[in-house]
PDB file of N, CA and C in Angstrom:
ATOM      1  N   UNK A   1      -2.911 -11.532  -5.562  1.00  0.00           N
ATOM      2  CA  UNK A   1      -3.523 -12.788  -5.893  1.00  0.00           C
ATOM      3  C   UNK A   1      -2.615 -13.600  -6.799  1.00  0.00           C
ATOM      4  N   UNK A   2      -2.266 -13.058  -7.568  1.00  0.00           N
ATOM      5  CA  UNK A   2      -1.254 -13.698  -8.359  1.00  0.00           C
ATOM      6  C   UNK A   2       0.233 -14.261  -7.708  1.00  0.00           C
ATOM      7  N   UNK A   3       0.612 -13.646  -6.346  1.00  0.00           N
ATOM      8  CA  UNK A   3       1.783 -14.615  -6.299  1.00  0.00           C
ATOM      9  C   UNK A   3       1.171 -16.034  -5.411  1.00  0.00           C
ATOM     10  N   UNK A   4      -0.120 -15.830  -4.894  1.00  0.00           N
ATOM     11  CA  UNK A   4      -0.632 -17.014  -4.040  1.00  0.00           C
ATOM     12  C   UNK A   4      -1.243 -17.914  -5.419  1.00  0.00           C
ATOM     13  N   UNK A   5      -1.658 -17.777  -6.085  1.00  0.00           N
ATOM     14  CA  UNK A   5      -1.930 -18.402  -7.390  1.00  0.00           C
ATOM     15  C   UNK A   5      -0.129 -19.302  -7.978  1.00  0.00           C
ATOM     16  N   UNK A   6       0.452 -18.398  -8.278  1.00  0.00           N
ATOM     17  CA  UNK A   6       2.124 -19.052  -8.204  1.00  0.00           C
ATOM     18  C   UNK A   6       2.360 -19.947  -7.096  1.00  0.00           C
ATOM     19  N   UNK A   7       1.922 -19.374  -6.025  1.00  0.00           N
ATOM     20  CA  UNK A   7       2.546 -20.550  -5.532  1.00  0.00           C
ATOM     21  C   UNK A   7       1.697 -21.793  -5.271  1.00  0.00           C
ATOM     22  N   UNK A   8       0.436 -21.795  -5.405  1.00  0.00           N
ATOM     23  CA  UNK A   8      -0.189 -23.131  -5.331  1.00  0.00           C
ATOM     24  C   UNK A   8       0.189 -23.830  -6.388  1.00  0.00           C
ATOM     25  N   UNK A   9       0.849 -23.019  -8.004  1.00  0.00           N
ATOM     26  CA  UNK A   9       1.257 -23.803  -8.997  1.00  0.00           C
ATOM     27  C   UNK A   9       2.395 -24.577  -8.671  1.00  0.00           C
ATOM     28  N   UNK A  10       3.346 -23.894  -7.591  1.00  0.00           N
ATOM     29  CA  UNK A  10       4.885 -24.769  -7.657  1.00  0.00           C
ATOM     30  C   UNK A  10       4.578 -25.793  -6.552  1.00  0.00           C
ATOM     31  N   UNK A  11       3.356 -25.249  -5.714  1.00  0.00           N
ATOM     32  CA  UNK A  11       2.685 -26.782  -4.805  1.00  0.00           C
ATOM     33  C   UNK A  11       3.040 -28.010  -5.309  1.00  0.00           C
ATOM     34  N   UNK A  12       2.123 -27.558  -6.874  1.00  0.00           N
ATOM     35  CA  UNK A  12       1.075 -29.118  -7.159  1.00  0.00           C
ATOM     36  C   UNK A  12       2.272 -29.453  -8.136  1.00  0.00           C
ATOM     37  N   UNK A  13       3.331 -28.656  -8.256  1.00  0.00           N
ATOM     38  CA  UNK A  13       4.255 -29.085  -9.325  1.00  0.00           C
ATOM     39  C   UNK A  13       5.362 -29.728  -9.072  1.00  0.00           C
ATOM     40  N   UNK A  14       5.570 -29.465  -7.469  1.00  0.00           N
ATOM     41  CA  UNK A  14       6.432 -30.060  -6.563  1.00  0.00           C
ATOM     42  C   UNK A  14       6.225 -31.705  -6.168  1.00  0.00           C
ATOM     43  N   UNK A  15       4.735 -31.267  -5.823  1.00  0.00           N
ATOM     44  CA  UNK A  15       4.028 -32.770  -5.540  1.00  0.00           C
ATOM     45  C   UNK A  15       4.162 -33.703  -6.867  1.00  0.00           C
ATOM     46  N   UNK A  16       3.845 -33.344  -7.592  1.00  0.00           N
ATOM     47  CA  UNK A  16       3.821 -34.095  -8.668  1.00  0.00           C
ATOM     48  C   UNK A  16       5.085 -34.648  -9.106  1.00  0.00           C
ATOM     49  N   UNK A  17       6.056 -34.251  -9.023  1.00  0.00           N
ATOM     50  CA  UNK A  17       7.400 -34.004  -9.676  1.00  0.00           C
ATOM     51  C   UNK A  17       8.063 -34.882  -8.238  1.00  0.00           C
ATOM     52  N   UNK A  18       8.109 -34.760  -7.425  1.00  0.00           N
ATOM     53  CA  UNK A  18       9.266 -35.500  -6.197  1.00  0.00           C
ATOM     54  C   UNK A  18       8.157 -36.150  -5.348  1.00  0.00           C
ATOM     55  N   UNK A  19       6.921 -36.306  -5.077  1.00  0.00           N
ATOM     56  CA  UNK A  19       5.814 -37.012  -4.420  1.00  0.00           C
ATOM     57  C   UNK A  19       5.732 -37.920  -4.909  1.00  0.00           C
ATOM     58  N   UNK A  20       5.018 -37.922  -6.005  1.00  0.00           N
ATOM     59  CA  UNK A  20       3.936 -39.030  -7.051  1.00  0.00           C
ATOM     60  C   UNK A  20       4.323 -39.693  -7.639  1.00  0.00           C
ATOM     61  N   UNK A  21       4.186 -41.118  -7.219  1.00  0.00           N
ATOM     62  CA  UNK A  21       4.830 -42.557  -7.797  1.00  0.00           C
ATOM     63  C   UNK A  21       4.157 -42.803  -8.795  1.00  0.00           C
ATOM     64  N   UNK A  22       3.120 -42.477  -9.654  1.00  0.00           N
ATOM     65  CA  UNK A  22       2.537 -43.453 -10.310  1.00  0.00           C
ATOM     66  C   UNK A  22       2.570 -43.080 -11.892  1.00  0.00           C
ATOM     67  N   UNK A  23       2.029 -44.310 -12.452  1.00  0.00           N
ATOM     68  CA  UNK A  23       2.063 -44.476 -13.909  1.00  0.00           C
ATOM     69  C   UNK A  23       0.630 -43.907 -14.218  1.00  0.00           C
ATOM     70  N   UNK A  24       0.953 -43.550 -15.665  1.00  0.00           N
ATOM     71  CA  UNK A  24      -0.431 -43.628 -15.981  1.00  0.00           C
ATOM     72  C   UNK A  24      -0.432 -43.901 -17.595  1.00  0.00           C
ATOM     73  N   UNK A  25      -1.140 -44.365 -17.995  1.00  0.00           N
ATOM     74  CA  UNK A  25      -0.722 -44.476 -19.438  1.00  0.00           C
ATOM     75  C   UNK A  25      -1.033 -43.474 -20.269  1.00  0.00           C
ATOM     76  N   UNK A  26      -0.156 -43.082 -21.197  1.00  0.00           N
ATOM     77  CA  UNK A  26       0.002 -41.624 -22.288  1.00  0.00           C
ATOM     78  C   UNK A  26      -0.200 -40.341 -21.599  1.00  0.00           C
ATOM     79  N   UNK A  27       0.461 -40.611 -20.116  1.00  0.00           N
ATOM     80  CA  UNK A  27       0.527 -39.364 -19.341  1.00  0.00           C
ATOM     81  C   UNK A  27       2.060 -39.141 -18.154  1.00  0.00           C
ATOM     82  N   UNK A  28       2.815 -38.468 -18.636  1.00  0.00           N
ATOM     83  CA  UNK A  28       3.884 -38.264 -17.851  1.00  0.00           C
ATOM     84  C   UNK A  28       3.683 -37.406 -16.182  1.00  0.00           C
ATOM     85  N   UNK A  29       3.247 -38.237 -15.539  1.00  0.00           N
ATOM     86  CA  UNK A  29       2.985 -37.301 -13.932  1.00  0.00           C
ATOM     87  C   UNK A  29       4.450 -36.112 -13.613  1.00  0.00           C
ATOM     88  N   UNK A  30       5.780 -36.573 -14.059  1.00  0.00           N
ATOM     89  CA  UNK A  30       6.744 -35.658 -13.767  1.00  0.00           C
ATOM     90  C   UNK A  30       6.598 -35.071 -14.556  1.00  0.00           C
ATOM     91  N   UNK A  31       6.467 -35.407 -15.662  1.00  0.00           N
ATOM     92  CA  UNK A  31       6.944 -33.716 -17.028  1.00  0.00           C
ATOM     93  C   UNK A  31       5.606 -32.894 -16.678  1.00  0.00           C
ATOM     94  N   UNK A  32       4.298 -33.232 -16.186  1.00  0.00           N
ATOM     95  CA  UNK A  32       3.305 -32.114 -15.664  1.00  0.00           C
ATOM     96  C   UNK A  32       3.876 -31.066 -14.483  1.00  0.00           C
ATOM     97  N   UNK A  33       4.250 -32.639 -13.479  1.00  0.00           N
ATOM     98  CA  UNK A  33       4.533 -31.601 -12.182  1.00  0.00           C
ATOM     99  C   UNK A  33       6.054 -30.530 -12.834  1.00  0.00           C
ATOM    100  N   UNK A  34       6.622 -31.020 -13.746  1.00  0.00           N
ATOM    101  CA  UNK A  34       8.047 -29.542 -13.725  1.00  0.00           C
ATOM    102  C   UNK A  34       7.187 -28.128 -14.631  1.00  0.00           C
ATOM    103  N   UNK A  35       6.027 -28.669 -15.621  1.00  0.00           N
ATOM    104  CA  UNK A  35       5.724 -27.632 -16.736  1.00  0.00           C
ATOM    105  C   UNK A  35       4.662 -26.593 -15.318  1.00  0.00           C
ATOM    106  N   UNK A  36       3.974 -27.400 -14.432  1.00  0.00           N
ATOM    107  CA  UNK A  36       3.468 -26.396 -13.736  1.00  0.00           C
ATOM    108  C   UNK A  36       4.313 -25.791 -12.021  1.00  0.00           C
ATOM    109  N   UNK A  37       5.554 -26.398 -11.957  1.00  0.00           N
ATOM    110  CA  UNK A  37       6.526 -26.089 -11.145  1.00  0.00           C
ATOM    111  C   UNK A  37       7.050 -24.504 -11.875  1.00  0.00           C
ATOM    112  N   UNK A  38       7.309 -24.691 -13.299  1.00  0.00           N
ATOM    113  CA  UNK A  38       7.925 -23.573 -13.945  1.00  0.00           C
ATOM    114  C   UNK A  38       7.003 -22.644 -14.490  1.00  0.00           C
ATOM    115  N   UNK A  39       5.764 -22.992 -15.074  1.00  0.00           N
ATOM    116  CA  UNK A  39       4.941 -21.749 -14.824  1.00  0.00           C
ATOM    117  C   UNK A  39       4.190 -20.742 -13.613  1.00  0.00           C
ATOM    118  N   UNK A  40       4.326 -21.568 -12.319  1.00  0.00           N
ATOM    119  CA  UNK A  40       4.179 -20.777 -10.486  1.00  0.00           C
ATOM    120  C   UNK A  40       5.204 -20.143 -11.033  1.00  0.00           C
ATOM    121  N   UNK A  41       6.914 -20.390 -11.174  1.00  0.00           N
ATOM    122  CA  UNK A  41       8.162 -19.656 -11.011  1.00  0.00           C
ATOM    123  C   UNK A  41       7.548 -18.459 -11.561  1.00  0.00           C
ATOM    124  N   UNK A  42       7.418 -18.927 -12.795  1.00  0.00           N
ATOM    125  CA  UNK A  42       6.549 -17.570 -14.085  1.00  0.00           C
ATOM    126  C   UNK A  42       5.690 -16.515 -13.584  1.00  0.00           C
ATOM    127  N   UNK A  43       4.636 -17.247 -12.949  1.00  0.00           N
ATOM    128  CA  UNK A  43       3.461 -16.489 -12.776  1.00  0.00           C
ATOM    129  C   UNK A  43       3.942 -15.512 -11.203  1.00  0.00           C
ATOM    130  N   UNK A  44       4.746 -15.965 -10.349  1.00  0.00           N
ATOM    131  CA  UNK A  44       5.209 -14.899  -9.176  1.00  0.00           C
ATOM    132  C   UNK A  44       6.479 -14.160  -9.741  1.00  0.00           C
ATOM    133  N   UNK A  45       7.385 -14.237 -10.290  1.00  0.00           N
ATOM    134  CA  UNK A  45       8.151 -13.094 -11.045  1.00  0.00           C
ATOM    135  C   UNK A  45       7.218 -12.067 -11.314  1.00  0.00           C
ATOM    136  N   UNK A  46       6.596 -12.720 -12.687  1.00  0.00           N
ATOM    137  CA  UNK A  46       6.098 -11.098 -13.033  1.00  0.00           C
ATOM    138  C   UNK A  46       4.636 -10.978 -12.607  1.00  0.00           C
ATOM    139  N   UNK A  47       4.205 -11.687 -11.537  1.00  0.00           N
ATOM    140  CA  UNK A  47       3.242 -10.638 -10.121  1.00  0.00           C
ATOM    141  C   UNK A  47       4.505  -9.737  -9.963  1.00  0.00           C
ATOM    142  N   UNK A  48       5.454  -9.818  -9.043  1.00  0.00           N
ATOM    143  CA  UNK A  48       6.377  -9.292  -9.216  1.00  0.00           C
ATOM    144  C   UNK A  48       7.320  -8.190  -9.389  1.00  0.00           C
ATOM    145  N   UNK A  49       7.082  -8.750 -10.704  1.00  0.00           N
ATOM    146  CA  UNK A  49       7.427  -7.448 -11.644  1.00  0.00           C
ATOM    147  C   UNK A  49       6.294  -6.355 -11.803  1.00  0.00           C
ATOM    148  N   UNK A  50       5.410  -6.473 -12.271  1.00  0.00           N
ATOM    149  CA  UNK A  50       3.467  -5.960 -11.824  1.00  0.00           C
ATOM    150  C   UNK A  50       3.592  -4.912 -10.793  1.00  0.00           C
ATOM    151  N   UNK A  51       3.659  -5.470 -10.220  1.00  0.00           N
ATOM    152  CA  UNK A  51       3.785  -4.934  -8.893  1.00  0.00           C
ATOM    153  C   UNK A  51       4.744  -3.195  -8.311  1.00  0.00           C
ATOM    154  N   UNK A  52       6.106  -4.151  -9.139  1.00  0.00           N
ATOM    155  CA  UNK A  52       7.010  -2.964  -8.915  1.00  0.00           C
ATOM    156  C   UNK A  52       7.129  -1.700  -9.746  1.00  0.00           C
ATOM    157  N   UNK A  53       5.867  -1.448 -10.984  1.00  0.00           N
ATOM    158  CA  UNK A  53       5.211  -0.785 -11.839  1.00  0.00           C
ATOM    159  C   UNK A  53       4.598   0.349 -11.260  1.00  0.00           C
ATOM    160  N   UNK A  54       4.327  -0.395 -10.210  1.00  0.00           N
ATOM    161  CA  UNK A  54       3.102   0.399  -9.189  1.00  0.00           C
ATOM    162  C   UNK A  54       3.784   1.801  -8.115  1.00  0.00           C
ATOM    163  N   UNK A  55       5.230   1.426  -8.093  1.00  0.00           N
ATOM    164  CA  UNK A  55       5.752   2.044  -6.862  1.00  0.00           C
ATOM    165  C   UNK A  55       6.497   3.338  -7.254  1.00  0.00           C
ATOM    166  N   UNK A  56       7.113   3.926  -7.064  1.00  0.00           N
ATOM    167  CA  UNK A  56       7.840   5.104  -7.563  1.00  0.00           C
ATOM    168  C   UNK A  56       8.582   5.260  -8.329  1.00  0.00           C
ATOM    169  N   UNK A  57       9.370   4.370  -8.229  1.00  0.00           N
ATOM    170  CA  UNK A  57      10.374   3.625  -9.843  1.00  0.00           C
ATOM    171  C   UNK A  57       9.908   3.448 -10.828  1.00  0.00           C
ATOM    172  N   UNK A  58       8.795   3.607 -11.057  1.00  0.00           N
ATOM    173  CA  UNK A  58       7.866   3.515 -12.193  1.00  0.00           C
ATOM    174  C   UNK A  58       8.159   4.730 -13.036  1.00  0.00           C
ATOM    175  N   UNK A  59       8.179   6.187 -12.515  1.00  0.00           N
ATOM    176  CA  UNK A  59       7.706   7.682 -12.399  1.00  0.00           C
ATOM    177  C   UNK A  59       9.389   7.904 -12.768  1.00  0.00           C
ATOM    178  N   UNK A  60      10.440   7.303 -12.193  1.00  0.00           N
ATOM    179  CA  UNK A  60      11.680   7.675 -12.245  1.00  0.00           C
ATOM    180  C   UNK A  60      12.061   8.100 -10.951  1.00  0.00           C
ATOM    181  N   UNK A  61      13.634   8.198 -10.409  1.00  0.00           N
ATOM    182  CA  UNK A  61      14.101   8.337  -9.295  1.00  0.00           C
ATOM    183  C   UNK A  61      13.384  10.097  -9.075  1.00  0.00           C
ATOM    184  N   UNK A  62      13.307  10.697  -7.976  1.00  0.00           N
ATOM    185  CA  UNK A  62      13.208  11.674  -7.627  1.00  0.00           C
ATOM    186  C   UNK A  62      13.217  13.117  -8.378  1.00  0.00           C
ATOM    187  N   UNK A  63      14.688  12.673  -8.273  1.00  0.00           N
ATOM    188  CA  UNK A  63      15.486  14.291  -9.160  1.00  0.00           C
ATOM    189  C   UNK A  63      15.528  14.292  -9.917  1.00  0.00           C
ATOM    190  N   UNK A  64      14.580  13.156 -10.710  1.00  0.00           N
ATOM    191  CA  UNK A  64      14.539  13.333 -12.363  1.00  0.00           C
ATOM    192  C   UNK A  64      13.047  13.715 -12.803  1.00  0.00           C
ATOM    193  N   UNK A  65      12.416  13.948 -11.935  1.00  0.00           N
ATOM    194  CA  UNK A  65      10.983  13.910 -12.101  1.00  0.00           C
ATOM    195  C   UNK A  65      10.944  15.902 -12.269  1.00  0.00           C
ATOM    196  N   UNK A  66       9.757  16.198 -13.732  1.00  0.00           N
ATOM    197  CA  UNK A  66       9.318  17.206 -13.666  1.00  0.00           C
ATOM    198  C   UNK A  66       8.427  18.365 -12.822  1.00  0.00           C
ATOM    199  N   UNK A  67       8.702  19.357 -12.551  1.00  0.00           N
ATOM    200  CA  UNK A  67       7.590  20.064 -11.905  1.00  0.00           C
ATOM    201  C   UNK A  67       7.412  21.900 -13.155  1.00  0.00           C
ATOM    202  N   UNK A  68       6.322  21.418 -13.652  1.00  0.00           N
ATOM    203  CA  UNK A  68       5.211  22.470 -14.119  1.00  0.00           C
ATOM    204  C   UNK A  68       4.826  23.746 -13.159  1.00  0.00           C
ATOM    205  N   UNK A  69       4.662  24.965 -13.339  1.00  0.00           N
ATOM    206  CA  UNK A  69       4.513  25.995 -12.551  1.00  0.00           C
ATOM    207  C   UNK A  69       3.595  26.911 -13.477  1.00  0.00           C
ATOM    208  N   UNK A  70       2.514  27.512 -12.980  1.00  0.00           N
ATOM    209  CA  UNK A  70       1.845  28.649 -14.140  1.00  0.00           C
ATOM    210  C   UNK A  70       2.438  30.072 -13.812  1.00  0.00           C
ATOM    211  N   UNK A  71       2.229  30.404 -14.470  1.00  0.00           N
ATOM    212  CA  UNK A  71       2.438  31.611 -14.813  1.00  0.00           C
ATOM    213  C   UNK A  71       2.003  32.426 -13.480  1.00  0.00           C
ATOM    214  N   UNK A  72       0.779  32.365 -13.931  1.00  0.00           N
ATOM    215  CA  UNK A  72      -0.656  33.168 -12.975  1.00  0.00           C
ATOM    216  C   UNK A  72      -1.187  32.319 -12.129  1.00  0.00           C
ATOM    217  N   UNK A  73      -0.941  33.073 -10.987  1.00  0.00           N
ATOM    218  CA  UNK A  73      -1.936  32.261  -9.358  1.00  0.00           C
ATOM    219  C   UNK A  73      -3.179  32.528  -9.630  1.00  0.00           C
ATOM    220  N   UNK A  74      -3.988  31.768  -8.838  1.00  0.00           N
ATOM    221  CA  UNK A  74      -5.327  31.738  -8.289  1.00  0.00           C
ATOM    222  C   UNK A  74      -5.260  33.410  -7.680  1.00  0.00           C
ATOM    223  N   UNK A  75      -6.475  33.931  -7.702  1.00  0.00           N
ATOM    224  CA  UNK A  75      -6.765  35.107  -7.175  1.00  0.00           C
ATOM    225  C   UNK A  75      -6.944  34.359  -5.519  1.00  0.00           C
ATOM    226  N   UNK A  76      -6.776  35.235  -5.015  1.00  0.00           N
ATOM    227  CA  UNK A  76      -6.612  35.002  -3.006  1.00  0.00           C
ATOM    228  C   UNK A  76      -7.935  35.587  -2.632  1.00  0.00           C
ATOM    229  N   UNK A  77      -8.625  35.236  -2.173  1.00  0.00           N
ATOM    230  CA  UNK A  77      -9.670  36.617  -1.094  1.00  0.00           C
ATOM    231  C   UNK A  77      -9.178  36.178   0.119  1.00  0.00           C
ATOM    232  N   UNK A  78      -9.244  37.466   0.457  1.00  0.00           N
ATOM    233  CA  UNK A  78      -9.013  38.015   1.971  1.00  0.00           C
ATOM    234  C   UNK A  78     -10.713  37.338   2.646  1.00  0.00           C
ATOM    235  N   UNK A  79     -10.384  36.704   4.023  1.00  0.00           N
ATOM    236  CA  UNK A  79     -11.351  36.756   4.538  1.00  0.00           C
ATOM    237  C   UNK A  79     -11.223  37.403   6.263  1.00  0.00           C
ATOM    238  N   UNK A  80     -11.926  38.422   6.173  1.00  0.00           N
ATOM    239  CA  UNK A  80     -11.783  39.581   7.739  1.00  0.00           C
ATOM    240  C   UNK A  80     -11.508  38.107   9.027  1.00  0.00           C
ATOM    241  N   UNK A  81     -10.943  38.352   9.876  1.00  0.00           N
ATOM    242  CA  UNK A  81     -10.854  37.702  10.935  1.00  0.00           C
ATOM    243  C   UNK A  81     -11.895  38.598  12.015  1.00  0.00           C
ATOM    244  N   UNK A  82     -12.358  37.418  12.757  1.00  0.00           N
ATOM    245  CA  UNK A  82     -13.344  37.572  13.385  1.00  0.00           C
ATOM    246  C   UNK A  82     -12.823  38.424  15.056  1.00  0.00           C
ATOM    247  N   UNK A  83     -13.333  39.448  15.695  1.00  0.00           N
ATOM    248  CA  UNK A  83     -12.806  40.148  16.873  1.00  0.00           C
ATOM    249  C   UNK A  83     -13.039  39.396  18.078  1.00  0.00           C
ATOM    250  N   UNK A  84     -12.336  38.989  18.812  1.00  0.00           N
ATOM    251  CA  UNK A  84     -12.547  38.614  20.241  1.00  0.00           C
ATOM    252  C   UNK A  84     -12.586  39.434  21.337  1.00  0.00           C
ATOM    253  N   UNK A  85     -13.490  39.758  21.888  1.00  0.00           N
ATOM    254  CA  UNK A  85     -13.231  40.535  23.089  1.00  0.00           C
ATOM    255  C   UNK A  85     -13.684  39.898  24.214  1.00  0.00           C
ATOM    256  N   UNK A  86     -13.132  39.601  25.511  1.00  0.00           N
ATOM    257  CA  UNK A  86     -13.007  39.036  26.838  1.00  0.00           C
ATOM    258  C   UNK A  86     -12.854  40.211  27.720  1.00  0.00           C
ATOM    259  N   UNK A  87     -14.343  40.147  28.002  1.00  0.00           N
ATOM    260  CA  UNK A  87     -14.282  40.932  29.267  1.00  0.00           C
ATOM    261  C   UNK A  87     -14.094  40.245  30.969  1.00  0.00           C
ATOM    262  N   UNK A  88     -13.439  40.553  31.559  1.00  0.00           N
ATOM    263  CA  UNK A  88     -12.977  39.963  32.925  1.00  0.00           C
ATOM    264  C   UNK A  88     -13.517  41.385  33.736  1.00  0.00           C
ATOM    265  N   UNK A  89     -14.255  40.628  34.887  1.00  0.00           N
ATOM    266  CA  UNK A  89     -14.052  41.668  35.953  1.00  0.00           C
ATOM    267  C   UNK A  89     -13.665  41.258  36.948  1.00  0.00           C
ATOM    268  N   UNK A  90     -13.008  42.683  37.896  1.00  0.00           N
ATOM    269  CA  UNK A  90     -12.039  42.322  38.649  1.00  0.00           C
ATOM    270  C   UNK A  90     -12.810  42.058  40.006  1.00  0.00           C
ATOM    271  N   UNK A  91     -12.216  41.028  40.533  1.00  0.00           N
ATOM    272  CA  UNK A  91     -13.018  40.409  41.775  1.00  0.00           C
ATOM    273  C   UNK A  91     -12.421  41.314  42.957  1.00  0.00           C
ATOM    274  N   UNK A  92     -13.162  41.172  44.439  1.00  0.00           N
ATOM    275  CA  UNK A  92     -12.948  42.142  45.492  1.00  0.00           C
ATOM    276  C   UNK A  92     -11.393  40.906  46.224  1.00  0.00           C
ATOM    277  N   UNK A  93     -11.602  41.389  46.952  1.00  0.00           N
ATOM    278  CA  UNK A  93     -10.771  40.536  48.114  1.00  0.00           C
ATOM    279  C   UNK A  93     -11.280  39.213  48.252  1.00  0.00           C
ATOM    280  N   UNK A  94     -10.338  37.988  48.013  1.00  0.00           N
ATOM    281  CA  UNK A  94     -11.605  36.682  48.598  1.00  0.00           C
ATOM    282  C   UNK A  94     -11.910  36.791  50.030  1.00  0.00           C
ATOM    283  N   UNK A  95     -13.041  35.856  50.226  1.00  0.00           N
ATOM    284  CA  UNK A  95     -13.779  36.476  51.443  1.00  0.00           C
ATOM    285  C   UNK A  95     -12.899  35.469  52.480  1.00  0.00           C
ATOM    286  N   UNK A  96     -12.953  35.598  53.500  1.00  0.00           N
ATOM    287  CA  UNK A  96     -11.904  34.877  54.689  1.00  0.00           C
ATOM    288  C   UNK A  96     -12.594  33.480  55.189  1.00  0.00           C
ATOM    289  N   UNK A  97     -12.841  32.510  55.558  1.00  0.00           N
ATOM    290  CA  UNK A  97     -13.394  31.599  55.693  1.00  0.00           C
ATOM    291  C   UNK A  97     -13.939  30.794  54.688  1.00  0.00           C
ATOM    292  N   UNK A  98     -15.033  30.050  54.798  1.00  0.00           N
ATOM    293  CA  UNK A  98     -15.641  29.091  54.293  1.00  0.00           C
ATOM    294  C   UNK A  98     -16.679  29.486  53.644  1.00  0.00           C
ATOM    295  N   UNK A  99     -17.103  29.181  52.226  1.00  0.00           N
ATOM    296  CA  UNK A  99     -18.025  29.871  51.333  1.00  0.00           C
ATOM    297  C   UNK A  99     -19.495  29.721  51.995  1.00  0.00           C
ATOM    298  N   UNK A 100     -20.511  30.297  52.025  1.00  0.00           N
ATOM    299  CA  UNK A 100     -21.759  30.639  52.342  1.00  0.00           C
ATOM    300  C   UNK A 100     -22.620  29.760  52.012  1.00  0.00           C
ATOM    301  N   UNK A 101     -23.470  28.983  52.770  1.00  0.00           N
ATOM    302  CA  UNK A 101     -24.392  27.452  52.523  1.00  0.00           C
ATOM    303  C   UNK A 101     -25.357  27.650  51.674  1.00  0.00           C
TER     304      UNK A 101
END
């Protein structure tokens, strides 16, 4: 949300700044449109930056990262595996012709 927020700021800061002809009295239309041109710049950097907090570089490269080990495992149970037995019986000769209606 924050870099779409940035950038509607460098929108209206753009517009303001190279668009907008007009006067107004005790109000500078360009020095608005550059102060909110340069705070969008602001506000999508450090989305940004935010962002890249989030990713693995955060934690450190790889091979620099710790790994902890205990001492003592978890106890294991055994659980019995279950028996299959398939009985097949053996069929005669198939019969010669066409199966029986």
């Amino acid at each position: 949300m924050g870099v779409a927020v940035g950038l509607i700021l460098i929108a209206f800061g753009a517009i303001l700044t190279w668009a907008v002809d007009a006067s107004v009295n005790g109000l500078n239309v360009t020095a608005v449109g550059v102060i909110l041109l340069v705070l969008g710049i602001v506000v999508v950097v450090l989305d940004l930056l935010w962002w890249r907090s989030w990713t693995w570089y955060a934690a450190g490269p790889p091979w620099r990262r710790t790994t902890y080990v205990r001492d003592t495992a978890a106890p294991v149970q055994t659980v019995p595996r279950r028996r299959v037995v398939v009985d097949e019986e053996e069929a005669g000769a198939p019969a010669s012709g066409p199966p029986p209606p």
